[in-house]
C-alpha atoms as a PDB file:
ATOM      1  CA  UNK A   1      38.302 -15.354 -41.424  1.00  0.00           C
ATOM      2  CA  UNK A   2      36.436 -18.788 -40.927  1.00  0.00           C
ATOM      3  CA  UNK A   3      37.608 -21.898 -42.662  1.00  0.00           C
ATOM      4  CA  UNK A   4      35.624 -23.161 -44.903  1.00  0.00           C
ATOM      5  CA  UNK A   5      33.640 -27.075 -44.915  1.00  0.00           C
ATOM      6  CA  UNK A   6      36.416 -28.121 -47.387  1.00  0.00           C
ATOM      7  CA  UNK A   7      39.481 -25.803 -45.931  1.00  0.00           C
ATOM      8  CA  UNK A   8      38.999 -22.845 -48.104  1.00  0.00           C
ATOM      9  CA  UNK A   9      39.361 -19.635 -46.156  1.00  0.00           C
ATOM     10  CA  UNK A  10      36.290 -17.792 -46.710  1.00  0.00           C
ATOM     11  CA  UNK A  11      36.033 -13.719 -45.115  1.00  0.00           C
ATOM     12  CA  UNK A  12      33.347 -13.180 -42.717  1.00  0.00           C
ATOM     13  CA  UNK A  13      31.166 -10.901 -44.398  1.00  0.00           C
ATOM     14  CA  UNK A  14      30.785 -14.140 -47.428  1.00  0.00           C
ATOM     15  CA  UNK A  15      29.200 -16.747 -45.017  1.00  0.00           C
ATOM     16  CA  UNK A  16      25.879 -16.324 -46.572  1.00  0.00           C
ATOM     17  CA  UNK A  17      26.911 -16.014 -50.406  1.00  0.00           C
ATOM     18  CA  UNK A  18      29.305 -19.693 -49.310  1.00  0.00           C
ATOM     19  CA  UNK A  19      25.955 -21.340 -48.129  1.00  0.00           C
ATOM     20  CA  UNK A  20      24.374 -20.524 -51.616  1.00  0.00           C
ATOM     21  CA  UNK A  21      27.094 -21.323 -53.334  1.00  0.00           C
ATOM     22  CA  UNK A  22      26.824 -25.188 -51.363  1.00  0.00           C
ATOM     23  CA  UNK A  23      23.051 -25.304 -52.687  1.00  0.00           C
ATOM     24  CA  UNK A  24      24.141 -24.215 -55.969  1.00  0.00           C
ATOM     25  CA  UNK A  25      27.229 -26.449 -56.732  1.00  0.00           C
ATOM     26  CA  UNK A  26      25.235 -29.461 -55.338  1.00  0.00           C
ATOM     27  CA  UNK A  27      28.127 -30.992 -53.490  1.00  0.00           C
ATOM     28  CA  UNK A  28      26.079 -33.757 -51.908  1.00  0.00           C
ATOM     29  CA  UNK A  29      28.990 -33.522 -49.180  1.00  0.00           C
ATOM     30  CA  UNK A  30      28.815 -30.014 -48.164  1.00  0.00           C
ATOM     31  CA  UNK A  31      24.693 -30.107 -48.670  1.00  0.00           C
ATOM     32  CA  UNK A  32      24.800 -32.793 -46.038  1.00  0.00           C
ATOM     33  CA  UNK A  33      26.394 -30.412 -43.622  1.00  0.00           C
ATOM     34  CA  UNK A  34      24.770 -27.766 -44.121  1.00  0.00           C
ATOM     35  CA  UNK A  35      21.381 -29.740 -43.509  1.00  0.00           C
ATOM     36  CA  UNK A  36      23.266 -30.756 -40.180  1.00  0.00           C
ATOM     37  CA  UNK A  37      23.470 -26.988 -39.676  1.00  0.00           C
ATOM     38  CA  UNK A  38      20.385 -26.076 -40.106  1.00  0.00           C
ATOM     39  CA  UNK A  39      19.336 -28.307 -37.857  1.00  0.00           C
ATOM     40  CA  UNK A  40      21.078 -26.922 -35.455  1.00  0.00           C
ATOM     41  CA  UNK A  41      19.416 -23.436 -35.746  1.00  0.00           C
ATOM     42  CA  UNK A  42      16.424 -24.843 -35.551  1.00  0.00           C
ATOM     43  CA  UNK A  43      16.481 -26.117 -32.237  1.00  0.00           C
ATOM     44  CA  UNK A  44      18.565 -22.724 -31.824  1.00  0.00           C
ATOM     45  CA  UNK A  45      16.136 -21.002 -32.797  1.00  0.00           C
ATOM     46  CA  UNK A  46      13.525 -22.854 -31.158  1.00  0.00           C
ATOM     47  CA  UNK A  47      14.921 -22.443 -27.769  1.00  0.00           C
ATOM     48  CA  UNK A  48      16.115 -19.372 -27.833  1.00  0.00           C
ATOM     49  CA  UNK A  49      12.023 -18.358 -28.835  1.00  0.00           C
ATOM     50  CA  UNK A  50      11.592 -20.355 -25.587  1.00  0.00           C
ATOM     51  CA  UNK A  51      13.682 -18.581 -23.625  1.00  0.00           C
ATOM     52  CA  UNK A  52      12.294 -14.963 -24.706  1.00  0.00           C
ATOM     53  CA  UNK A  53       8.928 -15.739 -24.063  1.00  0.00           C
ATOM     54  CA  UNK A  54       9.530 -16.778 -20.652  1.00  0.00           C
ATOM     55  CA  UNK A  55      11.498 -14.091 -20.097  1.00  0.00           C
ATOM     56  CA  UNK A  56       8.763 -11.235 -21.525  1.00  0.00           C
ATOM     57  CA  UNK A  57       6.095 -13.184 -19.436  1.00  0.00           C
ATOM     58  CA  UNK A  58       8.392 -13.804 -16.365  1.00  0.00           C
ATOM     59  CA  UNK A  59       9.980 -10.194 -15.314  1.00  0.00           C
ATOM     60  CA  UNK A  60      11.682  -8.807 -18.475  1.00  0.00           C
ATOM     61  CA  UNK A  61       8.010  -7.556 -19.580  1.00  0.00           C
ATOM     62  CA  UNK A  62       7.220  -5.576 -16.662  1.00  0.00           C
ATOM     63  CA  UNK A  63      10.181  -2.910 -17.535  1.00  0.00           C
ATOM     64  CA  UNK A  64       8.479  -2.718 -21.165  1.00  0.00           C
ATOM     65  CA  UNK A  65       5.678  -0.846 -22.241  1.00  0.00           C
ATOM     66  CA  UNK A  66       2.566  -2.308 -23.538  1.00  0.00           C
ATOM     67  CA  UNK A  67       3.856  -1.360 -27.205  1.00  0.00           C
ATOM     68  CA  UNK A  68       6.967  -2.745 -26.951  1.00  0.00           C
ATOM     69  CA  UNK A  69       6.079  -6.212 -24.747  1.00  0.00           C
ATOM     70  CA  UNK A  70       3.699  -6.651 -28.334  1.00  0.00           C
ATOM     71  CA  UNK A  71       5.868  -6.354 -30.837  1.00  0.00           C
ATOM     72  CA  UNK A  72       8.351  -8.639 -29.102  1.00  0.00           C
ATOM     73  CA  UNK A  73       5.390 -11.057 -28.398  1.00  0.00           C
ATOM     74  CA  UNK A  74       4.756 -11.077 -32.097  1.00  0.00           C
ATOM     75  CA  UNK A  75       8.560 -11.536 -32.895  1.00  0.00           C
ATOM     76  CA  UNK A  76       8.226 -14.735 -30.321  1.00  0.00           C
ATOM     77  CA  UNK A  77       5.478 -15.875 -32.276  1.00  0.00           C
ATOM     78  CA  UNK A  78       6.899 -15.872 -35.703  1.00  0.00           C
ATOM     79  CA  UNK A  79      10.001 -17.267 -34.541  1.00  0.00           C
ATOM     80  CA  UNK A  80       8.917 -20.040 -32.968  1.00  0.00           C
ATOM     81  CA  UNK A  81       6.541 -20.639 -35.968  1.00  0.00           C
ATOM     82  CA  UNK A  82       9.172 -20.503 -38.245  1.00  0.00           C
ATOM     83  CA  UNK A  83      11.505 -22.626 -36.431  1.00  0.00           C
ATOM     84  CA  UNK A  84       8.808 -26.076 -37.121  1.00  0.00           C
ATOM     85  CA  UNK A  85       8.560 -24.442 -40.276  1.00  0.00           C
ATOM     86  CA  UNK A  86      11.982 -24.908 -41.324  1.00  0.00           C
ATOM     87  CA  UNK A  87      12.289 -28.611 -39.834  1.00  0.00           C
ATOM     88  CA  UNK A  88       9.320 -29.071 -41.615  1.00  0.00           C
ATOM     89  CA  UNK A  89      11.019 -28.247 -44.787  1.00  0.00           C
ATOM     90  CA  UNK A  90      14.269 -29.789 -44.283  1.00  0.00           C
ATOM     91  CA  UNK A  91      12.335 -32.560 -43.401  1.00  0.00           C
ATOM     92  CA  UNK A  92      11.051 -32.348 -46.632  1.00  0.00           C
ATOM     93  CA  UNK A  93      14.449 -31.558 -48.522  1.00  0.00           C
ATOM     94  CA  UNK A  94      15.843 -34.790 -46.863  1.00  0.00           C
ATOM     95  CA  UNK A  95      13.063 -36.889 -48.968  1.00  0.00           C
ATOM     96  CA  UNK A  96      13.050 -35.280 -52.138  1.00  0.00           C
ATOM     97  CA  UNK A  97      17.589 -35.500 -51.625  1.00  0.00           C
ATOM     98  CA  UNK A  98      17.705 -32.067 -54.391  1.00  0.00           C
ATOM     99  CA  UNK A  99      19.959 -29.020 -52.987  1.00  0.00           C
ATOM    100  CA  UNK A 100      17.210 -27.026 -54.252  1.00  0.00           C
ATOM    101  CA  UNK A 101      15.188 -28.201 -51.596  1.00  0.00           C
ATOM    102  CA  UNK A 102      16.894 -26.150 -48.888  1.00  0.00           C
ATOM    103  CA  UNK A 103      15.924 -23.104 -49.945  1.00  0.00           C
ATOM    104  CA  UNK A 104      12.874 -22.587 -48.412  1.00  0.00           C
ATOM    105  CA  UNK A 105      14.422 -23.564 -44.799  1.00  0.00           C
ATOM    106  CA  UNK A 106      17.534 -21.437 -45.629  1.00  0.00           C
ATOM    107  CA  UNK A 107      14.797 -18.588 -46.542  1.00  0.00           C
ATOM    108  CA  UNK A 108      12.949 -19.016 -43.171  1.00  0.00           C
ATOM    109  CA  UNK A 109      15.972 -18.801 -41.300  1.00  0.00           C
ATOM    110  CA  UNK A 110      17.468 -15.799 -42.748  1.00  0.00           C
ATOM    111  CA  UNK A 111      14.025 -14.087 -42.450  1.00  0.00           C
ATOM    112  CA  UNK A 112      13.493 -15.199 -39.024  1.00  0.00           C
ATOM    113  CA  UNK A 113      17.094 -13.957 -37.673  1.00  0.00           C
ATOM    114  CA  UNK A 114      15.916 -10.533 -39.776  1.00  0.00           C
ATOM    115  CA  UNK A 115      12.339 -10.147 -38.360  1.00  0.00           C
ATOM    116  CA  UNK A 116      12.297 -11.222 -35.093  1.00  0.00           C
ATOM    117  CA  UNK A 117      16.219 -10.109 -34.343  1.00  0.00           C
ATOM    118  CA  UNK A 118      15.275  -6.556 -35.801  1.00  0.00           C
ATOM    119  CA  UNK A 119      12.482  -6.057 -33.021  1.00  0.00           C
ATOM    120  CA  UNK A 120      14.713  -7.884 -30.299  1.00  0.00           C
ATOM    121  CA  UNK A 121      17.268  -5.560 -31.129  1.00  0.00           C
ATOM    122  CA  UNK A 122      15.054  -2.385 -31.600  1.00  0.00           C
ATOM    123  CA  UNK A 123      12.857  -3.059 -28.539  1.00  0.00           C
ATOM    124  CA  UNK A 124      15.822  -4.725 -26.128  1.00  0.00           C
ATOM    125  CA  UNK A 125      19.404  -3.125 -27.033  1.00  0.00           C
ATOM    126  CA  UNK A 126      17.705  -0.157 -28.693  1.00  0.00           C
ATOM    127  CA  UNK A 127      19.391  -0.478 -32.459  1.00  0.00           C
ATOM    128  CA  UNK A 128      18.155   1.598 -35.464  1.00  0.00           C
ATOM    129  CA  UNK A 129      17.177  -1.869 -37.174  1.00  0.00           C
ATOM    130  CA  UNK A 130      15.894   0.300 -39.976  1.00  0.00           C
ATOM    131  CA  UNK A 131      14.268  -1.608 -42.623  1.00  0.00           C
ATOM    132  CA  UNK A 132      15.802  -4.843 -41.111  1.00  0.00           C
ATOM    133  CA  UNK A 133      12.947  -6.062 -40.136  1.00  0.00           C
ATOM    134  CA  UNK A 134      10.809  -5.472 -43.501  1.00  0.00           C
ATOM    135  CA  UNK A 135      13.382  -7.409 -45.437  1.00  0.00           C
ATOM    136  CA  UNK A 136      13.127 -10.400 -43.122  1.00  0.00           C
ATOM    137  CA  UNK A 137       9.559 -10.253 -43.527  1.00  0.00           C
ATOM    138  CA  UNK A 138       9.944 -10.397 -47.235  1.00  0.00           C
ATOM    139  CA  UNK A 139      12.724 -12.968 -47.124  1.00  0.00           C
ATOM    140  CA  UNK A 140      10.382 -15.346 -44.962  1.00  0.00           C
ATOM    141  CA  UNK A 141       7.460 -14.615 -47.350  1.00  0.00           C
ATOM    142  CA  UNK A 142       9.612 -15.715 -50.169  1.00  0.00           C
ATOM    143  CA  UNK A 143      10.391 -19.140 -48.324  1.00  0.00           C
ATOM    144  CA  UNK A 144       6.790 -19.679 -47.708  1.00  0.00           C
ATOM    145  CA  UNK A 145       6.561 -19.427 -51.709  1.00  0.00           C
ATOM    146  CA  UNK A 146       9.720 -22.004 -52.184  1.00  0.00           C
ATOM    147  CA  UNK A 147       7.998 -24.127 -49.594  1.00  0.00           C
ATOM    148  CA  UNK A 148       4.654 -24.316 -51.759  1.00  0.00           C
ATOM    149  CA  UNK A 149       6.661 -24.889 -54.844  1.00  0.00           C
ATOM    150  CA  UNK A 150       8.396 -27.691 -53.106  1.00  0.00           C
ATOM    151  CA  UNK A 151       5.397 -29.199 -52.049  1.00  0.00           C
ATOM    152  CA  UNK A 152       3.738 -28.576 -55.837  1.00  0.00           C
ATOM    153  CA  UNK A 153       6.440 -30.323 -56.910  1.00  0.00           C
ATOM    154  CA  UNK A 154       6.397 -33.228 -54.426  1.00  0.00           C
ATOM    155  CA  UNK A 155       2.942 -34.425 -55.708  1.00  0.00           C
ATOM    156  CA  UNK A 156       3.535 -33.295 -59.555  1.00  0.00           C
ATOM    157  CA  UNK A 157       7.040 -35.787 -59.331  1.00  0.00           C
ATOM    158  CA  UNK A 158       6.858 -38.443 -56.935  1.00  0.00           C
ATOM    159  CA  UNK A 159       5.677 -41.574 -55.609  1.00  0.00           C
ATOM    160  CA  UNK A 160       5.376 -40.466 -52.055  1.00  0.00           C
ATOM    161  CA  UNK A 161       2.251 -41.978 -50.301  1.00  0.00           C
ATOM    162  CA  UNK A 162       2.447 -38.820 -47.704  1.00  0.00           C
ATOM    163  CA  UNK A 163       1.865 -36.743 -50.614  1.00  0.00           C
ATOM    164  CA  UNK A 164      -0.904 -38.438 -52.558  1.00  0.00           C
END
C-alpha cells in the first residue's frame, strides 16, 4: 500500500488511475506535486538513457548481437527523446497553469517506461514483454497528439509572445 499526497491509502496496482484522478479533480495542490514528480522522471529518465547508452557502447554491447545492440539503440533513442519532450511539455503546462496540460508529459512518460522498458527487458533480462512495447508506442503517439493540441490551443487562447 502507498500513502497517498493527501494521506489516503491507495493499493499499488491504482498508482496510475490516482495520478489521473489528480489531473482530473484539478486540485491545484496535488497538480503541483505531481508536476514536481514528473520532473523528477525526467531527469530519471534522462539519465538513466545516459547510462544505457554508455553502457551498450562501452562493454555491455559486445555480449549482444547486432539485432539486439539495435533495438536497444533505438529504445535509447526514443527515450532520451522523449525525456526533453516531456520537460518540454511540462514546461508548457506550467504556463498555460490547466491540469489538462499534463497529459501529454504524463502520456510520454507512460509510453516511454512501455517502449523502451519492453525492449530493455526483452533484450537484457529476457521477459516475454508481449505487446508491451506496441502499447507504449501508441501511448507516446497519443501524447505527441495532446502535445499538438496543447500547442493549437496555446496560440488559439493566449497572449503569449513565444507563441505568436
Amino acid at each position: 500500500m502507498m500513502e497517498g499526497i493527501k494521506g489516503c491509502i491507495m493499493p499499488g496496482n491504482s498508482r496510475i488511475l490516482y495520478l489521473i484522478q489528480i489531473i482530473l479533480r484539478g486540485d491545484i495542490g496535488e497538480i503541483c506535486v505531481l508536476k514536481t514528480v514528473l520532473w523528477g522522471c525526467v531527469g530519471l529518465l534522462g539519465a538513466s538513457s545516459v547510462f544505457m547508452d554508455a553502457g551498450l557502447s562501452h562493454g555491455l554491447g559486445q555480449q549482444l548481437t547486432p539485432d539486439q545492440l539495435s533495438s536497444l539503440k533505438t529504445a535509447v533513442y526514443y527515450q532520451q527523446i522523449n525525456s526533453i519532450v516531456i520537460a518540454i511539455g511540462l514546461i508548457l503546462a506550467s504556463a498555460k497553469r490547466s491540469y489538462l496540460s499534463l497529459l501529454p508529459s504524463l502520456c510520454f512518460l507512460l509510453g516511454t517506461i512501455a517502449f523502451s522498458g519492453g525492449i530493455y527487458g526483452k533484450h537484457l533480462l529476457a521477459l516475454n514483454t508481449g505487446m508491451v512495447t506496441p502499447a507504449g508506442g501508441m501511448v507516446t503517439a497519443l501524447g505527441w497528439i495532446l502535445l499538438t493540441l496543447l500547442g493549437i490551443s496555446y496560440k488559439l487562447n493566449s497572449n503569449h509572445s513565444t507563441f505568436r
